[in-house]
Each structure stands twice: as structure tokens, then as C-alpha cells.
PDB file of N, CA and C in Angstrom:
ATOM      1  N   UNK A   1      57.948  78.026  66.667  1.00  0.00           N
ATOM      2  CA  UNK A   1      56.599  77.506  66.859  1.00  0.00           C
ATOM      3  C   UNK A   1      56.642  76.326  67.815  1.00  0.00           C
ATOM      4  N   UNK A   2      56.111  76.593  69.224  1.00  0.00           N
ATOM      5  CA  UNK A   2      56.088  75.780  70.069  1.00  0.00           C
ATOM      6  C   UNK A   2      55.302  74.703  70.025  1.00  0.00           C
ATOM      7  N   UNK A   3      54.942  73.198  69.827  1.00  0.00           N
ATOM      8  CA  UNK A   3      53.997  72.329  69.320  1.00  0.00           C
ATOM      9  C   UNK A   3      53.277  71.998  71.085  1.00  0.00           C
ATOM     10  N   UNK A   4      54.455  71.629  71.687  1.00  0.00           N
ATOM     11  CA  UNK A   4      54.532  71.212  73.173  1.00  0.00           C
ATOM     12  C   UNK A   4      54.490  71.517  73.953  1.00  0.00           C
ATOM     13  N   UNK A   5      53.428  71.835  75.381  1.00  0.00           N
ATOM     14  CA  UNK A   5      54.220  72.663  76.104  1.00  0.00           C
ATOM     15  C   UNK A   5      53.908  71.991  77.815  1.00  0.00           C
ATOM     16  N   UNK A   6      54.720  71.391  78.253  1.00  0.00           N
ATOM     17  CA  UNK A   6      54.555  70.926  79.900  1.00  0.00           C
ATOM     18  C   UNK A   6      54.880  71.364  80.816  1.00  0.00           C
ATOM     19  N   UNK A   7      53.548  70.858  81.729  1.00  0.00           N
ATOM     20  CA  UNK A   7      53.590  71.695  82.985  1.00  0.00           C
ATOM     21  C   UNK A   7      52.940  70.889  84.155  1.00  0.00           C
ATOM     22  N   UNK A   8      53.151  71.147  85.284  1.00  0.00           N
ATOM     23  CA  UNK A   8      53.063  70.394  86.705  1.00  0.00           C
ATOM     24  C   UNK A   8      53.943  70.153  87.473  1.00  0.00           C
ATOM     25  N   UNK A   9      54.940  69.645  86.771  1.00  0.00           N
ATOM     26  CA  UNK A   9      56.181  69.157  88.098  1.00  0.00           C
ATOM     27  C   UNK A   9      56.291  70.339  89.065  1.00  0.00           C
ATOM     28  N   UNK A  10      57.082  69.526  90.153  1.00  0.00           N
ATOM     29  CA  UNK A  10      57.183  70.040  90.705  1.00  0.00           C
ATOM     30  C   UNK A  10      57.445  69.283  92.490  1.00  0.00           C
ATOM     31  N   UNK A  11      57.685  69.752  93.444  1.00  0.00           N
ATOM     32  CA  UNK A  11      58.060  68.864  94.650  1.00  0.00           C
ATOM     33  C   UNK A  11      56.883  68.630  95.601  1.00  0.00           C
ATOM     34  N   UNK A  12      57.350  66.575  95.846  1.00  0.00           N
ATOM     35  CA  UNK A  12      56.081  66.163  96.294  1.00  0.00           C
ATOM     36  C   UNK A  12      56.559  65.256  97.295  1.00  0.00           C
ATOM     37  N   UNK A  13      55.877  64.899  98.254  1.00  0.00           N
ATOM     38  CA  UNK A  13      56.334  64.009  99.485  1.00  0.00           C
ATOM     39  C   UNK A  13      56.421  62.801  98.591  1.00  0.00           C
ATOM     40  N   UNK A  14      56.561  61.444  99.572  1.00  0.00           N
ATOM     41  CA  UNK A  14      56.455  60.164  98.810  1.00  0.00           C
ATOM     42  C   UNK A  14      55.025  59.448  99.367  1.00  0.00           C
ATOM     43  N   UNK A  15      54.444  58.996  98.735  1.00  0.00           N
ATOM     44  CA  UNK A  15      53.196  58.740  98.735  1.00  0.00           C
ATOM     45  C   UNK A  15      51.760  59.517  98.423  1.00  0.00           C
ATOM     46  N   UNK A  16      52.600  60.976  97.585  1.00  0.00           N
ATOM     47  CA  UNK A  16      51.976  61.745  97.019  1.00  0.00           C
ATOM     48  C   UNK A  16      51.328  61.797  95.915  1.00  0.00           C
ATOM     49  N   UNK A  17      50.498  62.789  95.469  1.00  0.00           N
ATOM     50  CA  UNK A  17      49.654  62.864  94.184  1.00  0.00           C
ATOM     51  C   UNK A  17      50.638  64.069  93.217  1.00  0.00           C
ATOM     52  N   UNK A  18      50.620  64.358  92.114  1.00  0.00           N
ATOM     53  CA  UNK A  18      50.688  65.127  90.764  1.00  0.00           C
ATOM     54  C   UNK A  18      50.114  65.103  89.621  1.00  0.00           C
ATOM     55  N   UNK A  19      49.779  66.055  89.256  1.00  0.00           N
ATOM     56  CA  UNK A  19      49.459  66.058  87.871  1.00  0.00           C
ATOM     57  C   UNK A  19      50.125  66.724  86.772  1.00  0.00           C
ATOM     58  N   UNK A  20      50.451  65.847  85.336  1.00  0.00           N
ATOM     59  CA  UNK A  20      51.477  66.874  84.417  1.00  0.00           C
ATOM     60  C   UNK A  20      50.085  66.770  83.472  1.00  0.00           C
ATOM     61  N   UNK A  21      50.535  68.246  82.472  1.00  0.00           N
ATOM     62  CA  UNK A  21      49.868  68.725  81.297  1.00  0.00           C
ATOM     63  C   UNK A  21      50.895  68.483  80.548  1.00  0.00           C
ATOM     64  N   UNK A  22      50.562  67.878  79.205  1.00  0.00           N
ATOM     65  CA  UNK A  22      51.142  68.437  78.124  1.00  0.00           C
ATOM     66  C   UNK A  22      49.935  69.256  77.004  1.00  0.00           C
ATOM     67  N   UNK A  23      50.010  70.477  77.361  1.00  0.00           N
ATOM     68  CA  UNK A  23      49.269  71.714  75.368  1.00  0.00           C
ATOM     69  C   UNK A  23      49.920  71.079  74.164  1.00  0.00           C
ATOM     70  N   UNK A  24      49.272  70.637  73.348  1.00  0.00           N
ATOM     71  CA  UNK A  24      49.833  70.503  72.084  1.00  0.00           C
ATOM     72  C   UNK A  24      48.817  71.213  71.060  1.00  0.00           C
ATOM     73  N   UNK A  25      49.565  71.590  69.747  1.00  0.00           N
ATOM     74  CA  UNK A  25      48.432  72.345  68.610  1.00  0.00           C
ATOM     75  C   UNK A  25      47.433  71.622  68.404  1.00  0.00           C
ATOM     76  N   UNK A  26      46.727  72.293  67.923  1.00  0.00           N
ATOM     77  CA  UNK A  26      45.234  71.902  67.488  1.00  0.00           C
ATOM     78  C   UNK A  26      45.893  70.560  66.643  1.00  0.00           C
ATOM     79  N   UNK A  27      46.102  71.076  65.399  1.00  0.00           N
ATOM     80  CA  UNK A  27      46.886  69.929  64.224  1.00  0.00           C
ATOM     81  C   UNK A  27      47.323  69.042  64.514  1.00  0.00           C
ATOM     82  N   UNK A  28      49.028  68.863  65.333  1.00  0.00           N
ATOM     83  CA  UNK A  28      49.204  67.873  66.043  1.00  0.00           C
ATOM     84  C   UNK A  28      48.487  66.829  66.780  1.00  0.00           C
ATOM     85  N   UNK A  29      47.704  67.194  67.442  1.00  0.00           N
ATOM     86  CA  UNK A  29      46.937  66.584  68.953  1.00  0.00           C
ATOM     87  C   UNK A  29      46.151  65.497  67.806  1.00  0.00           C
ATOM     88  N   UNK A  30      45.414  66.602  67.002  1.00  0.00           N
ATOM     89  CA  UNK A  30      44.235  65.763  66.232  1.00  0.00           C
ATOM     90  C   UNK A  30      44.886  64.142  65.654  1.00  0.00           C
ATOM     91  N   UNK A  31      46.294  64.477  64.977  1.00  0.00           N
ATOM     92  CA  UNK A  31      47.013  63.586  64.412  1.00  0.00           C
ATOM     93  C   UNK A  31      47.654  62.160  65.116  1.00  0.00           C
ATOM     94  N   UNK A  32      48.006  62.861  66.742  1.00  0.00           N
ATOM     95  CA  UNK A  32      49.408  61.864  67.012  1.00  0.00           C
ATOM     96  C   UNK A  32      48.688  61.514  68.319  1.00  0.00           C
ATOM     97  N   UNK A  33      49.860  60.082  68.176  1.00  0.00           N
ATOM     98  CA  UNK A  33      49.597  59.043  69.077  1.00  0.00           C
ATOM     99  C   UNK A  33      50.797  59.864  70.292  1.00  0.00           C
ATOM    100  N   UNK A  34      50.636  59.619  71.516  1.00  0.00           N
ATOM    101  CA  UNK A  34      51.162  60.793  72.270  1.00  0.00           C
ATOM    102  C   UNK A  34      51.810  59.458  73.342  1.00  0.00           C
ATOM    103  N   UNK A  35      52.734  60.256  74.154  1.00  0.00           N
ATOM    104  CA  UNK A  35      53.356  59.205  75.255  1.00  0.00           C
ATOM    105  C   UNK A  35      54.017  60.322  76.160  1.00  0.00           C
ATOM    106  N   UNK A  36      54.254  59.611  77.257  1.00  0.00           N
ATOM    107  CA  UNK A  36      55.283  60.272  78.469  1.00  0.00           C
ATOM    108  C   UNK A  36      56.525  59.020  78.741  1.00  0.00           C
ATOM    109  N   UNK A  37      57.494  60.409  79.176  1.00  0.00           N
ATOM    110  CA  UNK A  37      58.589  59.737  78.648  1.00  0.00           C
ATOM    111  C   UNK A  37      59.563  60.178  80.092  1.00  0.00           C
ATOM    112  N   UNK A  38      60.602  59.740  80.509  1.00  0.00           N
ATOM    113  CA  UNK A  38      61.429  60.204  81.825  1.00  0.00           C
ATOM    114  C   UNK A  38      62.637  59.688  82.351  1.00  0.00           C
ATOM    115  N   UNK A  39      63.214  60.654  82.526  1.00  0.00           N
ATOM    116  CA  UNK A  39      64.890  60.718  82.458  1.00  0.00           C
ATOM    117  C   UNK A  39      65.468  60.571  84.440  1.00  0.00           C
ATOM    118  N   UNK A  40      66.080  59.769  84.645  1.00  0.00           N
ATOM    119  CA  UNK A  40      66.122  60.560  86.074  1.00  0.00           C
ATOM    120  C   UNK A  40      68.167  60.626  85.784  1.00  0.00           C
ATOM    121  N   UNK A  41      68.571  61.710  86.640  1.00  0.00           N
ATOM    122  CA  UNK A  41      70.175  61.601  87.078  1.00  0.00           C
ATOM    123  C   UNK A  41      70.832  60.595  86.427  1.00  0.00           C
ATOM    124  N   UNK A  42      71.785  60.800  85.711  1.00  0.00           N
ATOM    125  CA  UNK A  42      72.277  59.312  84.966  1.00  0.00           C
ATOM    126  C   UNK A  42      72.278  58.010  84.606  1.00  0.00           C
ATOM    127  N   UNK A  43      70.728  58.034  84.307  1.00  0.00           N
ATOM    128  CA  UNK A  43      70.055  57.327  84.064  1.00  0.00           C
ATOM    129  C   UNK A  43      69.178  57.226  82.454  1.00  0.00           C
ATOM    130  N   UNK A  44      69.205  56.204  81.622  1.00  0.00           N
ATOM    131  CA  UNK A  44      68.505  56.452  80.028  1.00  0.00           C
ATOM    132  C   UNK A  44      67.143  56.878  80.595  1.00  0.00           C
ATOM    133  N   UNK A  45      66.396  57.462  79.133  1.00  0.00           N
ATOM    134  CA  UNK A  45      65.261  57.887  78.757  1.00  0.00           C
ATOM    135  C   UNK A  45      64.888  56.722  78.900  1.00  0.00           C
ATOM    136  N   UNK A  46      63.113  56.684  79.397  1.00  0.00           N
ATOM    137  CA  UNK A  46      62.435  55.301  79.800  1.00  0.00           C
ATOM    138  C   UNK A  46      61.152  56.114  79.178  1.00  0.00           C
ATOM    139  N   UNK A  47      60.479  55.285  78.385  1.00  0.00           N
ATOM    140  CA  UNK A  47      58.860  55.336  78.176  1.00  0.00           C
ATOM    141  C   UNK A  47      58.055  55.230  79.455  1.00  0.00           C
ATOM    142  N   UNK A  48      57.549  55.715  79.681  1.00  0.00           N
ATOM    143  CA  UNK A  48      56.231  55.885  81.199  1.00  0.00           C
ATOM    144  C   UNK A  48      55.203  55.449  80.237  1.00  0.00           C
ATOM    145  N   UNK A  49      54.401  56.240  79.830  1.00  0.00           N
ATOM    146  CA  UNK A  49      52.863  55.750  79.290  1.00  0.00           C
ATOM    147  C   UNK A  49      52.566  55.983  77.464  1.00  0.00           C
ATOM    148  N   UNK A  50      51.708  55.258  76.975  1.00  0.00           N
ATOM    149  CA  UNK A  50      50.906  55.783  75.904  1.00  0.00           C
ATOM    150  C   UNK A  50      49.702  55.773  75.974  1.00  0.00           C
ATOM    151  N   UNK A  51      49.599  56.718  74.911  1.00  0.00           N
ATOM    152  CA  UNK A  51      48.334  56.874  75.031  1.00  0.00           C
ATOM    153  C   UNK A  51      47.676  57.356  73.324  1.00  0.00           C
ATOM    154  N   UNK A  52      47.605  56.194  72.441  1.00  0.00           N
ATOM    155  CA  UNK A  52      47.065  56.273  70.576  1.00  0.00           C
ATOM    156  C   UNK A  52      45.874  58.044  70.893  1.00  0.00           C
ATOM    157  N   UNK A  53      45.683  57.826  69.319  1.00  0.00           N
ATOM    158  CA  UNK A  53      45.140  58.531  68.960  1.00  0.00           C
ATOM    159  C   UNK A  53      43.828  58.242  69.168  1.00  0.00           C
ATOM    160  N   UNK A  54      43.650  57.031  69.055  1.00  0.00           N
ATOM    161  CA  UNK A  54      42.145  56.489  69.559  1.00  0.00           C
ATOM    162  C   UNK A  54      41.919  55.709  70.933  1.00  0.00           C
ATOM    163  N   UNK A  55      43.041  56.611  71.779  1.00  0.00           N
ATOM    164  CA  UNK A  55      42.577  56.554  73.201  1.00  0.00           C
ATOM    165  C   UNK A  55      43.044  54.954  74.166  1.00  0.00           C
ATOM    166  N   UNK A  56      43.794  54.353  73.233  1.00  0.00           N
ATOM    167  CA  UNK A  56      44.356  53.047  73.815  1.00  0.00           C
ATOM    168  C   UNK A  56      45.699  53.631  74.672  1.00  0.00           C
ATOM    169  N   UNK A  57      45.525  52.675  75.668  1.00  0.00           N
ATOM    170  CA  UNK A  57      46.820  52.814  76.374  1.00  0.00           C
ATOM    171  C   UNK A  57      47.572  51.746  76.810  1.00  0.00           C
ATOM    172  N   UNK A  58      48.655  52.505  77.327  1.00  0.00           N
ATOM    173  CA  UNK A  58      49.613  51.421  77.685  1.00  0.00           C
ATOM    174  C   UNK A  58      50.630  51.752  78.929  1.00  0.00           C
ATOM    175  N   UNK A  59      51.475  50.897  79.838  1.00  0.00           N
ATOM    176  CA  UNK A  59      52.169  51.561  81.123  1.00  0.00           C
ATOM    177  C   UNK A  59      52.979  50.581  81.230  1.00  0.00           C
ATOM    178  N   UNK A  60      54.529  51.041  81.609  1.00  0.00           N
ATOM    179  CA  UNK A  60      55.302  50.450  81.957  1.00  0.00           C
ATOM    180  C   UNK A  60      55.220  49.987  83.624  1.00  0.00           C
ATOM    181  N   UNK A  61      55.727  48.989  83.530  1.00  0.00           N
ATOM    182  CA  UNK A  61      55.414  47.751  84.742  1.00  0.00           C
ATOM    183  C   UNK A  61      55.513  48.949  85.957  1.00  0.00           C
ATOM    184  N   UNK A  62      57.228  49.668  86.265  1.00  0.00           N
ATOM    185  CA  UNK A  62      57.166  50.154  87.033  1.00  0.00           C
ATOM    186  C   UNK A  62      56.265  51.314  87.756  1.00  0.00           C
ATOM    187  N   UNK A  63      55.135  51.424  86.884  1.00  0.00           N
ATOM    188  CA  UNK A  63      54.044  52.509  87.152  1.00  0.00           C
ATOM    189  C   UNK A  63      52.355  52.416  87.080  1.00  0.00           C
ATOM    190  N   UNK A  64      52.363  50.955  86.766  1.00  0.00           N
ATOM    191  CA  UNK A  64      51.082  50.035  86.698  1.00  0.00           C
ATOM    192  C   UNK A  64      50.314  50.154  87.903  1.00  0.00           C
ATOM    193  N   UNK A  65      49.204  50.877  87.519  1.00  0.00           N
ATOM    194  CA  UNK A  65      48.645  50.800  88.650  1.00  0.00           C
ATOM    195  C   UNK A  65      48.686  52.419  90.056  1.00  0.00           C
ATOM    196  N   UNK A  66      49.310  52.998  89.498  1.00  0.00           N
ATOM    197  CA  UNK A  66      49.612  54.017  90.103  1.00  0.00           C
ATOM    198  C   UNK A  66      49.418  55.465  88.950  1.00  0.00           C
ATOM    199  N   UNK A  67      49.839  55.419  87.779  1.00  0.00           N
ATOM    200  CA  UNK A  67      49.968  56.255  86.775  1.00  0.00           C
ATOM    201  C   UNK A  67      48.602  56.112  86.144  1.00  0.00           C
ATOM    202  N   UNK A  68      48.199  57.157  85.418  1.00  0.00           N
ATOM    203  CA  UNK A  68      46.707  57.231  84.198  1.00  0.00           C
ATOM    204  C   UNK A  68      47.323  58.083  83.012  1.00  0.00           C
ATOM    205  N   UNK A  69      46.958  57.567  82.187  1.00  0.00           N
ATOM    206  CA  UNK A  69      47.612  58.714  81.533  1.00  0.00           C
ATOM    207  C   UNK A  69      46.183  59.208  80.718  1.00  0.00           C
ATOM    208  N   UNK A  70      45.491  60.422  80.077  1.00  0.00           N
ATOM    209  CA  UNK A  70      44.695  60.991  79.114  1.00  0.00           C
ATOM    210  C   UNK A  70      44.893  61.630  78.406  1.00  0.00           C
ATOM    211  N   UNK A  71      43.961  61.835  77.430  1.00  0.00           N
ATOM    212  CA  UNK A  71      43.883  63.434  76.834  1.00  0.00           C
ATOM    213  C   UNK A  71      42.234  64.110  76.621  1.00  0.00           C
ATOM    214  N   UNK A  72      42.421  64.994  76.318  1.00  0.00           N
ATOM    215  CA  UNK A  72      41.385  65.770  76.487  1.00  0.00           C
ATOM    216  C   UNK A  72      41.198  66.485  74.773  1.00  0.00           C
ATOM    217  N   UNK A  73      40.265  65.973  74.051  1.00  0.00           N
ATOM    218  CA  UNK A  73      40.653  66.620  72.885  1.00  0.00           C
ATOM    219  C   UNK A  73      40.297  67.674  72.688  1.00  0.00           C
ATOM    220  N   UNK A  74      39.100  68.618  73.651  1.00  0.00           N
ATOM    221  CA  UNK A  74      38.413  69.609  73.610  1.00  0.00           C
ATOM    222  C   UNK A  74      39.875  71.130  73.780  1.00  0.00           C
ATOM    223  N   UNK A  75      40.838  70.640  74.673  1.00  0.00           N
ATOM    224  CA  UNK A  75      41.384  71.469  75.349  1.00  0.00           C
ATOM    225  C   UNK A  75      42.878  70.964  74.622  1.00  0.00           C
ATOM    226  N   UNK A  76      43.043  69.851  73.847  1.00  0.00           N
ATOM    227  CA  UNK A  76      44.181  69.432  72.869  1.00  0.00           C
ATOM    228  C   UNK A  76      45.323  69.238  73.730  1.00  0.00           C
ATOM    229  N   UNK A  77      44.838  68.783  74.680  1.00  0.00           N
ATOM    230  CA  UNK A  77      45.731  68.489  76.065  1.00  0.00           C
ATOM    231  C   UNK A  77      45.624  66.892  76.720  1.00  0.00           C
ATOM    232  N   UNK A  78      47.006  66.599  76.238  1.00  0.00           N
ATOM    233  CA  UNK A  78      47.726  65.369  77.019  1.00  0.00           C
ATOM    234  C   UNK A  78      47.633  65.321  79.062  1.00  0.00           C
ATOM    235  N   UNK A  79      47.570  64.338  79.576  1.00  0.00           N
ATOM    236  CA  UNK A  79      47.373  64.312  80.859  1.00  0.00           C
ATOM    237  C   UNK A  79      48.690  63.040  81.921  1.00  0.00           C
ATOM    238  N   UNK A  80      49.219  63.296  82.771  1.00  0.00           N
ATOM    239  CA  UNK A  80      49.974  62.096  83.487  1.00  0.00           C
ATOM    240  C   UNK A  80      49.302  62.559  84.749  1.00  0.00           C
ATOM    241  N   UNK A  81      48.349  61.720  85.491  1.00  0.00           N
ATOM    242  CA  UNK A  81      47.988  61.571  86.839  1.00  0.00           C
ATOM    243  C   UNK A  81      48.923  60.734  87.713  1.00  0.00           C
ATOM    244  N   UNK A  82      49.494  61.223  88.653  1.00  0.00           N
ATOM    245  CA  UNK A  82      50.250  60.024  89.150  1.00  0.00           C
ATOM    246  C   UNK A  82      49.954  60.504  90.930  1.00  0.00           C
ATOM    247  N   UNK A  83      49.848  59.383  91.244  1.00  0.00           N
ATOM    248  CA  UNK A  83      49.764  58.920  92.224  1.00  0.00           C
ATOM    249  C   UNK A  83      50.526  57.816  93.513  1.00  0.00           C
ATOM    250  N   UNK A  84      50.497  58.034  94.488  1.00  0.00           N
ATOM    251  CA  UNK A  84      51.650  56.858  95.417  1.00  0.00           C
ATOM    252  C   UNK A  84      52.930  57.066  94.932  1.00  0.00           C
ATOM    253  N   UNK A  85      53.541  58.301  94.510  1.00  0.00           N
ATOM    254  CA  UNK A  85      54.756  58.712  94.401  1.00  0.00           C
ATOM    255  C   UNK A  85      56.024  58.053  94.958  1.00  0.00           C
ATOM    256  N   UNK A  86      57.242  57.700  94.590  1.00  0.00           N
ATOM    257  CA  UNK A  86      58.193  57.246  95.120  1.00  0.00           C
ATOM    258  C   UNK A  86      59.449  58.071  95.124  1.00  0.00           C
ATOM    259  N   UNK A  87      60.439  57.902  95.501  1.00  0.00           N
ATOM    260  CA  UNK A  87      61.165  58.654  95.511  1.00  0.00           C
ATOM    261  C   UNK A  87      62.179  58.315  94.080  1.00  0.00           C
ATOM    262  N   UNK A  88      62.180  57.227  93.511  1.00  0.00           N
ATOM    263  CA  UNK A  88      62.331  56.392  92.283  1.00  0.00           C
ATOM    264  C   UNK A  88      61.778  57.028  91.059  1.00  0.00           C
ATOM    265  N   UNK A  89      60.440  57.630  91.202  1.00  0.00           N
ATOM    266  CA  UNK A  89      59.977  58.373  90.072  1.00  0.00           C
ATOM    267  C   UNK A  89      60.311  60.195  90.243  1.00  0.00           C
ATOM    268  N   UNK A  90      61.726  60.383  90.555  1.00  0.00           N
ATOM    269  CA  UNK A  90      62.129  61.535  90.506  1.00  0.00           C
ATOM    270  C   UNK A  90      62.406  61.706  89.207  1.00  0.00           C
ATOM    271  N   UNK A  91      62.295  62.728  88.505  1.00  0.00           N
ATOM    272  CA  UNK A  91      63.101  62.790  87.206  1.00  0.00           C
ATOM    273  C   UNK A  91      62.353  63.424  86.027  1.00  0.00           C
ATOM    274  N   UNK A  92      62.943  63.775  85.103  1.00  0.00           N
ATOM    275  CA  UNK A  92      62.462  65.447  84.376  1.00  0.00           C
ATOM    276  C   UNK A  92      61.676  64.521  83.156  1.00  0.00           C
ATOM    277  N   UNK A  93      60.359  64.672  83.232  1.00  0.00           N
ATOM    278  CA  UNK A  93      59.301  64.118  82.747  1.00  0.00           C
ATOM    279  C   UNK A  93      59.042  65.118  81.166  1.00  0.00           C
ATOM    280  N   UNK A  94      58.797  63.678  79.970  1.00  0.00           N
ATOM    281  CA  UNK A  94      58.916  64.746  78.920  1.00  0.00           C
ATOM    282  C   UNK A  94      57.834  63.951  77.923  1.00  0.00           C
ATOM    283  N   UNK A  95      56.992  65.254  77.387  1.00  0.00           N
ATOM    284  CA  UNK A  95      56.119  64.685  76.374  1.00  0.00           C
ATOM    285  C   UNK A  95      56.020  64.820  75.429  1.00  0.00           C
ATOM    286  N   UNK A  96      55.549  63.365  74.543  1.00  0.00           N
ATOM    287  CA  UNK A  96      56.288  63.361  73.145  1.00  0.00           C
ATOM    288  C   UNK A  96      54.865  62.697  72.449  1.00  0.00           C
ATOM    289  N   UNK A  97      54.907  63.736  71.203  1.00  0.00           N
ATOM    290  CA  UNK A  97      53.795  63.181  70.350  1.00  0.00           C
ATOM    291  C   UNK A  97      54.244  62.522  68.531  1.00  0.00           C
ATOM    292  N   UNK A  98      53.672  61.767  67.798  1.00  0.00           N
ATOM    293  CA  UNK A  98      54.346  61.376  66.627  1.00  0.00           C
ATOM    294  C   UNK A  98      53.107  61.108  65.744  1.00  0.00           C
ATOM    295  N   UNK A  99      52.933  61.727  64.732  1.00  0.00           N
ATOM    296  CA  UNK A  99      51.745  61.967  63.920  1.00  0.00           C
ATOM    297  C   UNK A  99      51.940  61.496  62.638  1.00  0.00           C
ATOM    298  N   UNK A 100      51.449  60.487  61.927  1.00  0.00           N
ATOM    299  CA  UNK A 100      51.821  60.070  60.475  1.00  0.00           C
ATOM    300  C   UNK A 100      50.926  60.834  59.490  1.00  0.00           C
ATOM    301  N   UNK A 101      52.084  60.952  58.756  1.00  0.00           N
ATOM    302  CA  UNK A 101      51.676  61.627  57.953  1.00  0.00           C
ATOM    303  C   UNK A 101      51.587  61.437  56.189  1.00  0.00           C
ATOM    304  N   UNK A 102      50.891  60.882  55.683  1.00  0.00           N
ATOM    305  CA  UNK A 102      51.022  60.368  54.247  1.00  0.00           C
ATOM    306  C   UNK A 102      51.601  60.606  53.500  1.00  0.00           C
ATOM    307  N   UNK A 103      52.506  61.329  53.466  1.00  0.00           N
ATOM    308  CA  UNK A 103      53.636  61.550  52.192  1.00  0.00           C
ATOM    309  C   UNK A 103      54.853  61.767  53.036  1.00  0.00           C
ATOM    310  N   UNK A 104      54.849  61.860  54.038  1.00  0.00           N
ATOM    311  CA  UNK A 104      56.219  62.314  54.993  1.00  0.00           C
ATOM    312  C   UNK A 104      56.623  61.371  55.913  1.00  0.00           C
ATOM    313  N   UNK A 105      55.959  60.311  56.215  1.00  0.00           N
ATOM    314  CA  UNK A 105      55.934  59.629  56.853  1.00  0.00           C
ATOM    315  C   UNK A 105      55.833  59.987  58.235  1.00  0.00           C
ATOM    316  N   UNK A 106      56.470  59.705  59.346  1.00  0.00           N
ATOM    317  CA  UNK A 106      56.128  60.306  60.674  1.00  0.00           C
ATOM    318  C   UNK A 106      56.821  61.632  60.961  1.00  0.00           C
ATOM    319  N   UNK A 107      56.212  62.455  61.837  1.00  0.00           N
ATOM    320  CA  UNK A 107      56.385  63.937  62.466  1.00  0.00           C
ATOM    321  C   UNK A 107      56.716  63.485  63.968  1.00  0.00           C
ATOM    322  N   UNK A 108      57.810  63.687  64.265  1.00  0.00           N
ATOM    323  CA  UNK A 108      57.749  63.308  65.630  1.00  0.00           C
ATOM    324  C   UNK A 108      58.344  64.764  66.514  1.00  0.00           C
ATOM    325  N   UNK A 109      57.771  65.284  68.008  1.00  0.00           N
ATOM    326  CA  UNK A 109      58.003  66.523  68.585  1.00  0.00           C
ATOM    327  C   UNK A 109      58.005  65.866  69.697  1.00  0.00           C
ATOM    328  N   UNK A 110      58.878  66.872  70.586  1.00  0.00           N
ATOM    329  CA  UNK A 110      59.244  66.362  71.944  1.00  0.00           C
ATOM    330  C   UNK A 110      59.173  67.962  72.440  1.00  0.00           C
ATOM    331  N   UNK A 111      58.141  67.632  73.948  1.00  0.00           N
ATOM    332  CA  UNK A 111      58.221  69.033  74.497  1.00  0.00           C
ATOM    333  C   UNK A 111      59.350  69.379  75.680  1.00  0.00           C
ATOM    334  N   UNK A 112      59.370  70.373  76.286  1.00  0.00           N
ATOM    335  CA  UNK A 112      60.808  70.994  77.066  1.00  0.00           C
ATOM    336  C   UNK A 112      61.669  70.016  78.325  1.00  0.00           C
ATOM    337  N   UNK A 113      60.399  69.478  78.941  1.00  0.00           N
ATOM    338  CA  UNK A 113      60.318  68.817  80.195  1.00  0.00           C
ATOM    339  C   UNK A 113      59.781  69.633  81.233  1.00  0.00           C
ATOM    340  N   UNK A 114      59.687  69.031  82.193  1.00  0.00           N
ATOM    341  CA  UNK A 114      59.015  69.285  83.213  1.00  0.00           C
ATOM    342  C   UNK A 114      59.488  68.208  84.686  1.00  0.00           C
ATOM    343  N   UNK A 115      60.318  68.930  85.658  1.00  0.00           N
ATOM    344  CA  UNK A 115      60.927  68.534  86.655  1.00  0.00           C
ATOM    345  C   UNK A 115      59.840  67.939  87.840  1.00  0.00           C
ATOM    346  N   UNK A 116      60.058  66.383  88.301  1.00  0.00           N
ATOM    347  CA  UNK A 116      58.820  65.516  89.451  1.00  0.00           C
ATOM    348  C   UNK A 116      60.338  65.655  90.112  1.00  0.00           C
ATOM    349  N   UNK A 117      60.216  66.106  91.664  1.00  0.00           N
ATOM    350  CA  UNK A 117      60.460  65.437  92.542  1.00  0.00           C
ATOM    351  C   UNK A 117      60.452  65.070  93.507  1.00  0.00           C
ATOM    352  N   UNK A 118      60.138  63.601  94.249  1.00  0.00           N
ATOM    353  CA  UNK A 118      59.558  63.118  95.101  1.00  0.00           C
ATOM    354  C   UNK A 118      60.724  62.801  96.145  1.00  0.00           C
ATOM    355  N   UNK A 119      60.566  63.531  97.077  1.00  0.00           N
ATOM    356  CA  UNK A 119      61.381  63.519  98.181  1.00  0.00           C
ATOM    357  C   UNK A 119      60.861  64.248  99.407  1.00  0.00           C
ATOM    358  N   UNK A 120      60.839  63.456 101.030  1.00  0.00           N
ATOM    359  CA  UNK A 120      60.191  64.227 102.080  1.00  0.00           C
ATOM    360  C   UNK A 120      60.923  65.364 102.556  1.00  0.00           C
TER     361      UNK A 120
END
């Protein structure tokens, strides 16, 4: 049972536009506070954006101002708009949702990834 599922990457000049999807279940989506997350070449996992359940957000410095992140609850779909691309934000982009849950405490799912890369 797939919870996650992302899509967009893909190859972009530098100073380019993209857009990633993350699908998540009906259930999930309704529940969890959601984020994007990104790995590049030997390099740690870095938080990119959040985005609560009640629509607050948040962005790491290096993407302030360039990144949006949404969701869409009609369509139970997570959003990363990015924009002014660098060649720095190469790297296999992954979305992760975490839903509390009253007797279980948190549910946390991570979807497949999805490959950005920005190079002319």
C-alpha cells in the first residue's frame, strides 16, 4: 500500500522553474503535517520545506525566497514550486508526511523520491 507517491523531477537549466507533486491517501493527507526533504551525492538528508496540517510553513535559509511549498486538500496533494534553480539544488527530492495519532503516537511515511537536476 503505497501512501506516497512523487513526481516532477526531472532536468532543468539553472535559473529555471519545476514543479514536484507529492499524492498522498485520503487518510494520511487529512492527518499529517507534510515536508520536503533532499539528498544530493554524498551529501546528508536536509529538510527543504514544511508545510502543518493547518497550512503553516516553513523554509530553509538556502531556499528562502525561491521555493513555495502547498497542498491541495481537494486532490490530497502536497506541492514544491521551485524556482531560480541552481545547480546546488541538484539532488533526489523526497516527501515525507507524519500524522499523530492518539494511541500510537506518530505514523511517519516517506515517499520513493524523485530526481531535480539543474545543470545547462
Amino acid at each position: 500500500q503505497v501512501e506516497l507517491v512523487e513526481s516532477g523531477g526531472g532536468l532543468v537549466q539553472p535559473g529555471g522553474s519545476l514543479r514536484l507533486s507529492c499524492a498522498a491517501s485520503r487518510r494520511l493527507f487529512r492527518l499529517a503535517d507534510m515536508a520536503w526533504y533532499r539528498q544530493a551525492p554524498g551529501k546528508e538528508r536536509e529538510l527543504v520545506a514544511t508545510i502543518t496540517n493547518g497550512g503553516s510553513t516553513s523554509y530553509a535559509d538556502s531556499v528562502k525566497g525561491r521555493f513555495t511549498v502547498s497542498r491541495d486538500t481537494a486532490e490530497n496533494t502536497m506541492y514544491l514550486q521551485m524556482h531560480s534553480l541552481k545547480p546546488d539544488d541538484t539532488a533526489v527530492y523526497y516527501c515525507y508526511a507524519r500524522a499523530a495519532v492518539s494511541v500510537e503516537g506518530y505514523v511517519e511515511r516517506w515517499g520513493q523520491g524523485t530526481l531535480v537536476t539543474v545543470s545547462s
